[in-house]
C-alpha atoms as a PDB file:
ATOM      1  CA  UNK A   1     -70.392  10.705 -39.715  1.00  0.00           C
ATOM      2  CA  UNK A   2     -69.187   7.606 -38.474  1.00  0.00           C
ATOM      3  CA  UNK A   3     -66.704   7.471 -35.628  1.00  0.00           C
ATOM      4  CA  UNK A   4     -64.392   4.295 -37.518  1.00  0.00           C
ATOM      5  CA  UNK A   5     -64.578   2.693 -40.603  1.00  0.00           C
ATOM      6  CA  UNK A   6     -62.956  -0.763 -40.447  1.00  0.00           C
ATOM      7  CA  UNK A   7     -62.029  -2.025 -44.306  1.00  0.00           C
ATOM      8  CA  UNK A   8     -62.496  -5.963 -43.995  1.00  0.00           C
ATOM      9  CA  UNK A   9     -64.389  -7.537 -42.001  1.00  0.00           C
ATOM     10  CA  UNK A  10     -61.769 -10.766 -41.283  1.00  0.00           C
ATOM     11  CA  UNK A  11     -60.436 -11.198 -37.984  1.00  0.00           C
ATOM     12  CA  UNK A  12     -58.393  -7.892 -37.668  1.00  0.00           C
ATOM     13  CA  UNK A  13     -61.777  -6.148 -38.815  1.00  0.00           C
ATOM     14  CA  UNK A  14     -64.276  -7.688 -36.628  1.00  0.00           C
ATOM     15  CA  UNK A  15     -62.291  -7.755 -33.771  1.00  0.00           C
ATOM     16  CA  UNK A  16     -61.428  -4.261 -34.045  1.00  0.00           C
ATOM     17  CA  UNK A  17     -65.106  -3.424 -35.085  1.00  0.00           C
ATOM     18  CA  UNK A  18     -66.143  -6.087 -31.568  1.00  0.00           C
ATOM     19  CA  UNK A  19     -63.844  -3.474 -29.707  1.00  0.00           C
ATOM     20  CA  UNK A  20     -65.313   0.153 -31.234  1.00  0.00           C
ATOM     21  CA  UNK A  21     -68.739  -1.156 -30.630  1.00  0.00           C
ATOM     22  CA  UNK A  22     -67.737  -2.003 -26.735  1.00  0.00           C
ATOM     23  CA  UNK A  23     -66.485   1.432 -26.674  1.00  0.00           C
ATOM     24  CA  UNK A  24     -69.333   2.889 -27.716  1.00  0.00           C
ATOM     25  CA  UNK A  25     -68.365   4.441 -30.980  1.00  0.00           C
ATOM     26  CA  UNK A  26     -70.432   4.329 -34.283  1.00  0.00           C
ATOM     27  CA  UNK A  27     -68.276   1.949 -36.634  1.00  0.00           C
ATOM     28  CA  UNK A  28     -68.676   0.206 -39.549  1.00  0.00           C
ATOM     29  CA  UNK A  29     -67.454  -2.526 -41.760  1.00  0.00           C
ATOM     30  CA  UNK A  30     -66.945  -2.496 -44.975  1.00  0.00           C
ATOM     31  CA  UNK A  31     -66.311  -6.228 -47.059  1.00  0.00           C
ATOM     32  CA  UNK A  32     -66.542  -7.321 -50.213  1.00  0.00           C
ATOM     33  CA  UNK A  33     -66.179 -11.350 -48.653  1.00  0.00           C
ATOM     34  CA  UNK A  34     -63.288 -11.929 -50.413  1.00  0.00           C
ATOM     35  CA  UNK A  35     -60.787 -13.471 -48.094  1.00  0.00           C
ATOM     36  CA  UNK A  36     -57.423 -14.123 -49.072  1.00  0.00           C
ATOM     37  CA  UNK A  37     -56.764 -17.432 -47.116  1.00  0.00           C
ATOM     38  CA  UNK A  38     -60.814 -18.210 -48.780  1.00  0.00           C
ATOM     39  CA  UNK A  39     -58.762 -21.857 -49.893  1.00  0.00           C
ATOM     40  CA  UNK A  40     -58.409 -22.729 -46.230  1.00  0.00           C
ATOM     41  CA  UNK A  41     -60.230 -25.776 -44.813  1.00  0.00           C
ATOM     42  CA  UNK A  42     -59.590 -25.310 -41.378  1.00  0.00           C
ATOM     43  CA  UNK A  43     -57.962 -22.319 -38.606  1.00  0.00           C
ATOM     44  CA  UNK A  44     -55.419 -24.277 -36.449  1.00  0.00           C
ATOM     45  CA  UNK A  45     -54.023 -22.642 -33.133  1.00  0.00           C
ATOM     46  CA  UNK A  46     -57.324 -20.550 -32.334  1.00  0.00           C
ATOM     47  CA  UNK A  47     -57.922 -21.211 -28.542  1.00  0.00           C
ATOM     48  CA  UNK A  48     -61.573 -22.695 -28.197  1.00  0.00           C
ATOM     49  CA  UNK A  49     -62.106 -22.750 -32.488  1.00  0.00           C
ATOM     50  CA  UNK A  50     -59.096 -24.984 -33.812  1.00  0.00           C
ATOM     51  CA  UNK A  51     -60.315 -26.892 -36.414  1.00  0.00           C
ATOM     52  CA  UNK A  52     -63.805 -25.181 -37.392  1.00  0.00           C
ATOM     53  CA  UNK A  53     -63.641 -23.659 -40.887  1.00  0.00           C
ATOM     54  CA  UNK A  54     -63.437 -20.265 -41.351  1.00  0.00           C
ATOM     55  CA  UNK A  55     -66.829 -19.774 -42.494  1.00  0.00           C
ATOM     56  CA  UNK A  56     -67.893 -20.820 -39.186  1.00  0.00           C
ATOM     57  CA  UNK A  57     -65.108 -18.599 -37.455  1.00  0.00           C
ATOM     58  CA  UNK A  58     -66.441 -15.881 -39.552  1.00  0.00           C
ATOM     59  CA  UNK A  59     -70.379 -16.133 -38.920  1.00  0.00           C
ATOM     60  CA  UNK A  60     -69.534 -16.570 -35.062  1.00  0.00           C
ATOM     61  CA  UNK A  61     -67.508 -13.354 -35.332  1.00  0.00           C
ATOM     62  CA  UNK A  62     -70.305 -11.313 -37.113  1.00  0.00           C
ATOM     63  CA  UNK A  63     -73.007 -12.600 -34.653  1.00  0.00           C
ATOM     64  CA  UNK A  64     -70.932 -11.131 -31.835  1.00  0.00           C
ATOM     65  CA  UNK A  65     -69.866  -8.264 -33.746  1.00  0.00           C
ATOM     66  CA  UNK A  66     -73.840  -7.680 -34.497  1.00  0.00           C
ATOM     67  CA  UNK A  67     -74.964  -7.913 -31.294  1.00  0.00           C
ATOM     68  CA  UNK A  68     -73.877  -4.105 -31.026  1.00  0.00           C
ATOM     69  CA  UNK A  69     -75.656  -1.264 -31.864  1.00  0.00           C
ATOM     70  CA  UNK A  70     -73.129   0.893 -32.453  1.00  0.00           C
ATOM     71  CA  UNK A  71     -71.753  -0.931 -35.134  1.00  0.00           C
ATOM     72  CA  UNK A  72     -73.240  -1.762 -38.581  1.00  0.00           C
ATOM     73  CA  UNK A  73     -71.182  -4.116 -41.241  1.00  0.00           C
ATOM     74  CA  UNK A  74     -72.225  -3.959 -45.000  1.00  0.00           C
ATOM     75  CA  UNK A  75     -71.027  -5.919 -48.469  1.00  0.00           C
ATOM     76  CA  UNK A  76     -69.268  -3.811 -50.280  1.00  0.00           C
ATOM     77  CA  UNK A  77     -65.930  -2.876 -51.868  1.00  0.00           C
ATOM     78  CA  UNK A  78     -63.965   0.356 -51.579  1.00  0.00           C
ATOM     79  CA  UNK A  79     -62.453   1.890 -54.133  1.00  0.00           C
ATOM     80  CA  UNK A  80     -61.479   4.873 -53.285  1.00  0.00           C
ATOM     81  CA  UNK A  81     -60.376   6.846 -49.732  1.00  0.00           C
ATOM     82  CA  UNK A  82     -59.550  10.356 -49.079  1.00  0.00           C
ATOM     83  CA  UNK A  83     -58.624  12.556 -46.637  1.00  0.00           C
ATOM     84  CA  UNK A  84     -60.277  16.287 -46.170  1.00  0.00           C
ATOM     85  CA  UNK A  85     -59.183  18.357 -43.291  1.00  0.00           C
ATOM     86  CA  UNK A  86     -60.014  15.864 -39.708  1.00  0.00           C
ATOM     87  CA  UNK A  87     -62.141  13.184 -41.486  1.00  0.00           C
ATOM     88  CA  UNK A  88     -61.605  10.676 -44.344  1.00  0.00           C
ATOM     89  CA  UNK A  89     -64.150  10.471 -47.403  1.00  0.00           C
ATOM     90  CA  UNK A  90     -64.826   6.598 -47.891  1.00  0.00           C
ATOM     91  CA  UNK A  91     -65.649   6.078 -51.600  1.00  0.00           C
ATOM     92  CA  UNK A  92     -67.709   2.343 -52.435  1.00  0.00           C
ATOM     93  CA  UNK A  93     -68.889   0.527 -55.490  1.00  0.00           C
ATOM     94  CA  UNK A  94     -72.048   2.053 -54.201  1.00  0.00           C
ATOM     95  CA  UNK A  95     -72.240   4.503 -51.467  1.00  0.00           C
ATOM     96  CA  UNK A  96     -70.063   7.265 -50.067  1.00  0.00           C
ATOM     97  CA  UNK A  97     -69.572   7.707 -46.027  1.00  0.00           C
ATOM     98  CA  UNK A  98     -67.433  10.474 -43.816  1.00  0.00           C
ATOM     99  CA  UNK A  99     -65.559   9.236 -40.854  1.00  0.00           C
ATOM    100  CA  UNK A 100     -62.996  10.731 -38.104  1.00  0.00           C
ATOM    101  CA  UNK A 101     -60.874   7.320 -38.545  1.00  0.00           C
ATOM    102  CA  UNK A 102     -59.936   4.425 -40.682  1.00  0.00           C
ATOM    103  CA  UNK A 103     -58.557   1.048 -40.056  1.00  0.00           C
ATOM    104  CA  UNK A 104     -57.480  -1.057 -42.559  1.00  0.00           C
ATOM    105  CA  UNK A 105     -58.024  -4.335 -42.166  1.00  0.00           C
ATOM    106  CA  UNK A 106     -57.920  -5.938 -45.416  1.00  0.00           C
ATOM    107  CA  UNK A 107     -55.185  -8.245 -45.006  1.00  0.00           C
ATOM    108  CA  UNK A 108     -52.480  -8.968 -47.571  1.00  0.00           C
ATOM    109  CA  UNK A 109     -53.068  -9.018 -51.823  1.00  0.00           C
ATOM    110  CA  UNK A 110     -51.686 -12.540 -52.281  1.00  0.00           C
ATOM    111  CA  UNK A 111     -49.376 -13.938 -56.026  1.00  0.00           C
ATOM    112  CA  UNK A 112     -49.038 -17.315 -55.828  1.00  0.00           C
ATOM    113  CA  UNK A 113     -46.016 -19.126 -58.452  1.00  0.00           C
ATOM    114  CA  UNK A 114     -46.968 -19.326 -61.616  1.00  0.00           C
ATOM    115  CA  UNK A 115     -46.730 -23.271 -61.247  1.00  0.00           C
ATOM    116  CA  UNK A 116     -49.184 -26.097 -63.033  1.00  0.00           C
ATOM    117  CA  UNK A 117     -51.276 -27.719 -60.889  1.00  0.00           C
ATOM    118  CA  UNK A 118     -50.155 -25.416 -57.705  1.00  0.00           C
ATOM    119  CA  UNK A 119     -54.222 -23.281 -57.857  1.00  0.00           C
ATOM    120  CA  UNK A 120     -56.024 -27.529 -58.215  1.00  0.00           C
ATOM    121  CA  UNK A 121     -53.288 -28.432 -55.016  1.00  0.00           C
ATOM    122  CA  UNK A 122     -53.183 -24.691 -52.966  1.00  0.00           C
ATOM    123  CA  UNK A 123     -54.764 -25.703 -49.410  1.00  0.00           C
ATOM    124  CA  UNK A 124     -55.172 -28.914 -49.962  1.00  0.00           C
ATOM    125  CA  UNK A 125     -51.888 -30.360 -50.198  1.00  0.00           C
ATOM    126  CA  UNK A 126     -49.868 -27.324 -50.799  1.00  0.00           C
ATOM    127  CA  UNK A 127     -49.621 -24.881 -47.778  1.00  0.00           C
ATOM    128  CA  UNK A 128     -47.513 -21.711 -47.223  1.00  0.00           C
ATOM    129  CA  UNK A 129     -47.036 -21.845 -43.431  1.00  0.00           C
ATOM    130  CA  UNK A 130     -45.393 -24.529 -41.522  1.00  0.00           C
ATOM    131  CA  UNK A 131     -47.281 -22.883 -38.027  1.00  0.00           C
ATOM    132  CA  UNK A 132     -50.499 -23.247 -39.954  1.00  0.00           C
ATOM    133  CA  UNK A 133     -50.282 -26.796 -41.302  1.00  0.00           C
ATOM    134  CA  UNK A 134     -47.215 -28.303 -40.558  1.00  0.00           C
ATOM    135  CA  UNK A 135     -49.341 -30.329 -38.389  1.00  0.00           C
ATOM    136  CA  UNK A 136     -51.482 -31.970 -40.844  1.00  0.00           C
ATOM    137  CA  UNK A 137     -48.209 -32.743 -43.353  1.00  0.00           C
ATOM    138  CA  UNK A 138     -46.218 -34.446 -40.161  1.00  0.00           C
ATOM    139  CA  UNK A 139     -44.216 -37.635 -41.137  1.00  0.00           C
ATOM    140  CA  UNK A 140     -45.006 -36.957 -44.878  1.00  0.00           C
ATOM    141  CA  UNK A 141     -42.559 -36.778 -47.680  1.00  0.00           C
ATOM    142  CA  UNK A 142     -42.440 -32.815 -48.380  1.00  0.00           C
ATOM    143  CA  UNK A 143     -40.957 -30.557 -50.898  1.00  0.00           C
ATOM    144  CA  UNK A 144     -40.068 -27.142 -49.609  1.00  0.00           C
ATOM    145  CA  UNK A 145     -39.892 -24.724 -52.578  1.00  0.00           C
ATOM    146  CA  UNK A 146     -38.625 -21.208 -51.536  1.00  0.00           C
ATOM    147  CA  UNK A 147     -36.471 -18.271 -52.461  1.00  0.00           C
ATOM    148  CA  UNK A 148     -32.495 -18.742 -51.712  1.00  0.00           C
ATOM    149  CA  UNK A 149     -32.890 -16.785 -48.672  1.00  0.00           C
ATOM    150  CA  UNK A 150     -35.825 -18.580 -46.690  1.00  0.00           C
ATOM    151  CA  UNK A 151     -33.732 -22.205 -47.607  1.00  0.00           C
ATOM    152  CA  UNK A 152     -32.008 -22.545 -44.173  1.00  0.00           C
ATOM    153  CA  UNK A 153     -34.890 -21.153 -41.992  1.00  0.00           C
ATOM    154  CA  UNK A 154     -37.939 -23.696 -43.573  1.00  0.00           C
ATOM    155  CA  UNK A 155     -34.909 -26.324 -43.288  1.00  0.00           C
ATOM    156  CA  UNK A 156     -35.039 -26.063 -39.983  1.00  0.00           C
ATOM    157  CA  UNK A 157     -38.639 -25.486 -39.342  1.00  0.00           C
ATOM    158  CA  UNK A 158     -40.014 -28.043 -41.183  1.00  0.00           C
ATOM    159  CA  UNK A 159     -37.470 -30.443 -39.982  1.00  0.00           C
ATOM    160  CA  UNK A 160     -39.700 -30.728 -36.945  1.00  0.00           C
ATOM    161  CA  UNK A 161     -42.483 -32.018 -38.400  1.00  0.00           C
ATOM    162  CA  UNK A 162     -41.092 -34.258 -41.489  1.00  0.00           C
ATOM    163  CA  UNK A 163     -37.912 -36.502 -41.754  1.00  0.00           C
ATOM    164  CA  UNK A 164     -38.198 -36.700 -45.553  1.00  0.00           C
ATOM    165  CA  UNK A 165     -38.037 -32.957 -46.947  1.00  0.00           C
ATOM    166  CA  UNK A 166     -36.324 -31.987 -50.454  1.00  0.00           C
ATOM    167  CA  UNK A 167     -36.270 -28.560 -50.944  1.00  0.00           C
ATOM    168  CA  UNK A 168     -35.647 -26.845 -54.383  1.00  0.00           C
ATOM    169  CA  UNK A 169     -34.576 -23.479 -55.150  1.00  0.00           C
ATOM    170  CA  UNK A 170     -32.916 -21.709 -57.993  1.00  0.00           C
ATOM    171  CA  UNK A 171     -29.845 -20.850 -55.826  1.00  0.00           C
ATOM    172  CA  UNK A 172     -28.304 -22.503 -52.865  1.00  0.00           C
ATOM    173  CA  UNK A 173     -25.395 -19.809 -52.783  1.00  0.00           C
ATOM    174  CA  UNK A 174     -26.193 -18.204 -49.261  1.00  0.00           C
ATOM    175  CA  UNK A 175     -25.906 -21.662 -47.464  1.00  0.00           C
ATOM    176  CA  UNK A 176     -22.895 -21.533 -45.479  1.00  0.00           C
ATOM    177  CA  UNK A 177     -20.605 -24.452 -44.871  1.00  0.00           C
ATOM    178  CA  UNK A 178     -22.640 -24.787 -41.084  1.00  0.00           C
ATOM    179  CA  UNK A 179     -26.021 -24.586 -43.297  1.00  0.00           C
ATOM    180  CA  UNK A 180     -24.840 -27.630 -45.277  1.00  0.00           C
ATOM    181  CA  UNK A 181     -23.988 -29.615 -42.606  1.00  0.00           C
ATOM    182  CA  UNK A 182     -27.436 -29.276 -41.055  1.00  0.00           C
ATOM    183  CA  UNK A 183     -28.839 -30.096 -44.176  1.00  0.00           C
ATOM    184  CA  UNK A 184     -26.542 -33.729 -44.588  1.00  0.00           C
ATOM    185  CA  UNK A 185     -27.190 -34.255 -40.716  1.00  0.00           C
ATOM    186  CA  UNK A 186     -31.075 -34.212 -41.108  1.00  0.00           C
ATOM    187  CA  UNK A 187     -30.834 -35.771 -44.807  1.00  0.00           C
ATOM    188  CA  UNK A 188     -32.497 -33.222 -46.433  1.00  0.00           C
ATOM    189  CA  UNK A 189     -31.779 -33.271 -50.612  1.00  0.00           C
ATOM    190  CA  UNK A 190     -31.202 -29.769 -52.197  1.00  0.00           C
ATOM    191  CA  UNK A 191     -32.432 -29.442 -55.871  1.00  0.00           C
ATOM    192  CA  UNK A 192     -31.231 -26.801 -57.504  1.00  0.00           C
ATOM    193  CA  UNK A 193     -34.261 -26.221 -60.000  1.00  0.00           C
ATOM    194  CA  UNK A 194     -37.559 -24.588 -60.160  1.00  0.00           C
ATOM    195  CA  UNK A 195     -40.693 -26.403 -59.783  1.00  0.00           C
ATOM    196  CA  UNK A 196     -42.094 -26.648 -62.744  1.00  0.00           C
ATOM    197  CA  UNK A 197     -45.704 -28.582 -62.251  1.00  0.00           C
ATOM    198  CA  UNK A 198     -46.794 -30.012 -59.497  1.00  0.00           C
ATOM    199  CA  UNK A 199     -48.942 -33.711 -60.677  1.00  0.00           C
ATOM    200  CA  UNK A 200     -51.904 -34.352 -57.990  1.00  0.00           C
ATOM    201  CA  UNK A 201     -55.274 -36.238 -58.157  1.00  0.00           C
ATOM    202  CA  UNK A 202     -57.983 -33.826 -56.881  1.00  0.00           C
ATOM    203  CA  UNK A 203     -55.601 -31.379 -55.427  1.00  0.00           C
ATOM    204  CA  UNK A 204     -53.835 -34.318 -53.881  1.00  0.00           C
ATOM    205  CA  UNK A 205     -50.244 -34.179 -54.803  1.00  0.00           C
ATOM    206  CA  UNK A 206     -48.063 -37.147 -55.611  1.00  0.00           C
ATOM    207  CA  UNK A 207     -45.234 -36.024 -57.755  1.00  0.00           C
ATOM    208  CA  UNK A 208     -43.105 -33.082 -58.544  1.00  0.00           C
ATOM    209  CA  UNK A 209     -41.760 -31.776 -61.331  1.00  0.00           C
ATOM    210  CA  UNK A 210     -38.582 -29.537 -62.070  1.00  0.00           C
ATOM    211  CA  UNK A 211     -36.827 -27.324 -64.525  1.00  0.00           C
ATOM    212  CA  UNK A 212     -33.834 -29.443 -64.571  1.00  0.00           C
ATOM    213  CA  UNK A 213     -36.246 -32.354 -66.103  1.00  0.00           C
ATOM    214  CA  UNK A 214     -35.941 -34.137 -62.599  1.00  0.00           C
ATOM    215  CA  UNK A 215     -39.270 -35.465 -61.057  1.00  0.00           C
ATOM    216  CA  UNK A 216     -39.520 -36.727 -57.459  1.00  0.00           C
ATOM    217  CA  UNK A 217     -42.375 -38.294 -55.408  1.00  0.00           C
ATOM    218  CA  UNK A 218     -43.639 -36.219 -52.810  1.00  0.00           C
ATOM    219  CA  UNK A 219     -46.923 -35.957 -50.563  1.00  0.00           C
ATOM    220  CA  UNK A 220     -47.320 -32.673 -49.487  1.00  0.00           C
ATOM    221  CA  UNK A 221     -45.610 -29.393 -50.170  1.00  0.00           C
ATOM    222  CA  UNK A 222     -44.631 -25.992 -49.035  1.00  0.00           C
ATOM    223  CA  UNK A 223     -44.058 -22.684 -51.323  1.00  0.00           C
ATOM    224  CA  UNK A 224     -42.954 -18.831 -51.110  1.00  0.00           C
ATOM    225  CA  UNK A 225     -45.908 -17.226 -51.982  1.00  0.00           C
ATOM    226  CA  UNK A 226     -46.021 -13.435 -52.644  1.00  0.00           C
ATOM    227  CA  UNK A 227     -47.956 -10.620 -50.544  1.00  0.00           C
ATOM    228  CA  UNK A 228     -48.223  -7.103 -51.131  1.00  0.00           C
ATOM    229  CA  UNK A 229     -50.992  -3.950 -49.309  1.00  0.00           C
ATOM    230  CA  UNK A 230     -50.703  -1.703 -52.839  1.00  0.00           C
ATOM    231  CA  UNK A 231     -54.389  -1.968 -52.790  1.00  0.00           C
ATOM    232  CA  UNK A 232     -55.673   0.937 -55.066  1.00  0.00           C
ATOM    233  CA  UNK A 233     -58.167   2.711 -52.760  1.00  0.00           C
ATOM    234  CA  UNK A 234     -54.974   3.836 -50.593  1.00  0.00           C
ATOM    235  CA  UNK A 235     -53.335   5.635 -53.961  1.00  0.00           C
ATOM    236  CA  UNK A 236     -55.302   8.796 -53.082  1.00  0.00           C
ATOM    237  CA  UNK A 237     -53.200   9.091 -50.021  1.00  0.00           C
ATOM    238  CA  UNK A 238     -49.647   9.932 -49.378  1.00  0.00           C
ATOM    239  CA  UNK A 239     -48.864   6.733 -47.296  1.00  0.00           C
ATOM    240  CA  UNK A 240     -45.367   6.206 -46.221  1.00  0.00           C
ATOM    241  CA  UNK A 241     -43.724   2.794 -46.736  1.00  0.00           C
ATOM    242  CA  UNK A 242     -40.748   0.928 -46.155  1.00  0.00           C
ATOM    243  CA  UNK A 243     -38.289  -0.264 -48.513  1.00  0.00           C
ATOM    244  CA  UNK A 244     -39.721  -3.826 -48.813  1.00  0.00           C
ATOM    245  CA  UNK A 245     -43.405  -2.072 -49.507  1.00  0.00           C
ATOM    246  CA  UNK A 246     -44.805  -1.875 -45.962  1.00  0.00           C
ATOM    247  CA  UNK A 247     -46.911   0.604 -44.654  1.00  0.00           C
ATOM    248  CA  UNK A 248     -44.983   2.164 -41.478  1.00  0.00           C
ATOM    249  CA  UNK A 249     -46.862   2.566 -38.992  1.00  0.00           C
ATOM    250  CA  UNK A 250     -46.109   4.154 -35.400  1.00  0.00           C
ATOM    251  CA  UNK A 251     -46.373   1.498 -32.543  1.00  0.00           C
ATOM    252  CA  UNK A 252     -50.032   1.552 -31.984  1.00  0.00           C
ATOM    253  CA  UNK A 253     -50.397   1.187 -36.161  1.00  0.00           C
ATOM    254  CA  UNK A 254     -51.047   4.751 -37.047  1.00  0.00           C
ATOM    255  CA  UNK A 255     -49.923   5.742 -40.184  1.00  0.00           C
ATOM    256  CA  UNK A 256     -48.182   8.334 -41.767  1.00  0.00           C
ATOM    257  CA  UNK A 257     -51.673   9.577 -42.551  1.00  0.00           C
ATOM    258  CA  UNK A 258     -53.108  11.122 -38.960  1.00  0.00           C
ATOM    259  CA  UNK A 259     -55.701   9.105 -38.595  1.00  0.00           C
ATOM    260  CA  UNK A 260     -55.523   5.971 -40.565  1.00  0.00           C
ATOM    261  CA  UNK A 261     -54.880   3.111 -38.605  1.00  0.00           C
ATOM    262  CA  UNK A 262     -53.390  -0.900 -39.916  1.00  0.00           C
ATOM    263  CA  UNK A 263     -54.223  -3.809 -37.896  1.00  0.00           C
ATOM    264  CA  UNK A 264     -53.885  -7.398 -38.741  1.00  0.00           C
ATOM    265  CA  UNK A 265     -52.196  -9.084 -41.979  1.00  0.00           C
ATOM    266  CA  UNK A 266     -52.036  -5.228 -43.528  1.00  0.00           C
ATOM    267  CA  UNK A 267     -49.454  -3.992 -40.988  1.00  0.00           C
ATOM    268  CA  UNK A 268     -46.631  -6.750 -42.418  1.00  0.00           C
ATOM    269  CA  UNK A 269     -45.372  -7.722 -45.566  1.00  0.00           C
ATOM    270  CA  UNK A 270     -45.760 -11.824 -44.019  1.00  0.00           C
ATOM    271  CA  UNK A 271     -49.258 -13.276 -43.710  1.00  0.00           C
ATOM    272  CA  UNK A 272     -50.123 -14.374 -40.072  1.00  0.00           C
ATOM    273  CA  UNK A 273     -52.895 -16.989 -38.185  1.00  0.00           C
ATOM    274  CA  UNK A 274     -56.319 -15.692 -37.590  1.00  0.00           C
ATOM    275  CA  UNK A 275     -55.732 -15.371 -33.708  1.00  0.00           C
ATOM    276  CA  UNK A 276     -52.676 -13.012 -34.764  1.00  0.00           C
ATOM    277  CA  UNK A 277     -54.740 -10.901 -36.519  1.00  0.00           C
ATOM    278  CA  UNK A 278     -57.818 -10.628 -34.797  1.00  0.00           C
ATOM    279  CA  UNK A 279     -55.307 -10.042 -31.265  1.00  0.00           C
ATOM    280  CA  UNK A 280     -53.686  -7.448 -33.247  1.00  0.00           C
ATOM    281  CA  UNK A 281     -56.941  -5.839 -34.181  1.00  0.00           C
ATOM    282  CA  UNK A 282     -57.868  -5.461 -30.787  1.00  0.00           C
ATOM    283  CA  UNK A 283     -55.281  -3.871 -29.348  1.00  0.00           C
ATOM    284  CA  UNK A 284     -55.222  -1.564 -32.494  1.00  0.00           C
ATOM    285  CA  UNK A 285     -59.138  -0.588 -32.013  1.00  0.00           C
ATOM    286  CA  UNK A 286     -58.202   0.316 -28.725  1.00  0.00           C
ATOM    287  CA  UNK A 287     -55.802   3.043 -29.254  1.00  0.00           C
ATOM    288  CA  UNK A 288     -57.927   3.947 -31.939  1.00  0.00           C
ATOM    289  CA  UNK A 289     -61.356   4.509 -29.361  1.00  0.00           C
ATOM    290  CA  UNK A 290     -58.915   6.304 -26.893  1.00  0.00           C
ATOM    291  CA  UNK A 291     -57.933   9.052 -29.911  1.00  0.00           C
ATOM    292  CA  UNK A 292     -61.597   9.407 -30.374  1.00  0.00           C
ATOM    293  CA  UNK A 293     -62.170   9.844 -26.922  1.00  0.00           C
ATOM    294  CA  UNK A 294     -59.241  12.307 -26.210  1.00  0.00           C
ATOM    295  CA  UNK A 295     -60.190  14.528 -29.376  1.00  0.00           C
ATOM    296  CA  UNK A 296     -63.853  14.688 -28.477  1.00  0.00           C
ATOM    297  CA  UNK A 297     -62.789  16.486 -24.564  1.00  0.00           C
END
């Protein structure tokens, strides 16, 4: 029986599985290398790795993670996860393991707009967050396209990095008259109209088209993107969630579930940076060892 199972092996996973395996316990990792930011080129804002891919963040995370023998990591997917009295039965595409704890570490499942030539353009020219990649897009022409209520926030954010945003949504109702004026004062055009196609050269975007029949010039872009955690290995399990979908979680990310931990992207309904996730994955593991410790005195 293992001490920890991690599901994922991302940053939240192998920084939690970096922190069992300095404790001492017997952990594994369980993932099926299908990352959901697999489109990005490059992690910004990692102290000592911005701007390596991550692939390369990845394999220097596994090396360390390997280099203890407490922990073991293997390719697989899970598809199923029970629990049976103090330990959870962890069901694979291939193998079945017992553990006293879970973490999962999986991340967020990720819709993107059903928008042509958004997949060709996604992490290239099109990003979702302005933390991430506003960098790379400063001083270009942008188009911000967003649900009513995120208008006035990415207004403001992006405003930092561009002087020549448009953003469209299908309803600018919930700007106030104070909203507006922010808008005017940093010349940013509203467009009430879906995005309809966005026209690029390799992924390179260079115009933008909307429902309205309008079409506007633009360089780089930013859209609302959808996340969810209603992964279906977690149906066998009574998990307690918020209104908005997410898992609740006490303030060390227990669960509802005694037991079963979420670290990382999993624990919100928002997607974060890598350092975010793998920081939150070690303090996570943590409380996690200390249970194990506690319960085996």
């Amino acid at each position: 029986m293992f001490d920890c199972i991690v599901i994922g092996g991302g940053p939240a996973g192998l920084a939690s599985a970096l922190t069992l395996g300095r404790a001492l316990k017997k952990t594994l990792v369980i993932d099926n290398n299908n990352a959901r930011n697999k489109v990005t080129r490059k992690s910004h804002a990692f102290l000592t790795q911005d701007g390596v891919t991550p692939e390369e963040l990845r394999a220097k995370a596994e090396h360390d993670v390997d280099q203890y023998k407490d922990v073991s990591r293997v390719n697989d997917t899970v598809v199923k996860l029970i629990k049976e009295n103090d330990h959870f039965i962890v069901e694979t595409k291939q193998q079945k393991y017992t553990t006293k704890k879970v973490m999962i570490c999986t991340g967020l499942r990720e819709t993107l707009p059903d928008i042509k030539g958004l997949k060709e353009s996604y992490g290239k020219s099109i990003f979702y967050c302005p933390w991430c990649d506003g960098y790379e897009l400063k001083n270009k022409s942008l188009l911000i396209s967003v649900q009513p209520e995120q208008v006035k926030h990415m207004a403001l954010l992006l405003s930092n990095w561009s002087e020549d945003i448009v953003i469209s949504s299908k309803d600018f109702s919930v700007l106030t008259a104070e909203d507006k004026a922010f808008m005017d004062k940093k010349k940013i055009k509203l467009i009430e109209s879906e995005v309809t196609e966005f026209k690029h050269s390799d992924g390179n975007i260079n115009e933008v088209v909307f429902e309205n029949g309008e079409r506007i010039p633009r360089s780089g872009a930013l859209i609302g993107v959808k996340w969810d955690t209603d992964f279906e290995f977690l149906n066998g399990l009574n998990i307690e969630r918020e209104e908005n979908g997410k898992i609740k979680i006490e303030q060390f990310g227990e669960t509802s579930v005694p037991g079963l931990f979420v670290a990382g992207e999993s624990k919100d309904t928002m997607a974060s940076q890598l350092i975010d996730a793998a920081a939150n994955g070690n303090q996570i593991a943590k409380f996690v060892a200390m249970q194990i410790i506690m319960e085996s005195n």
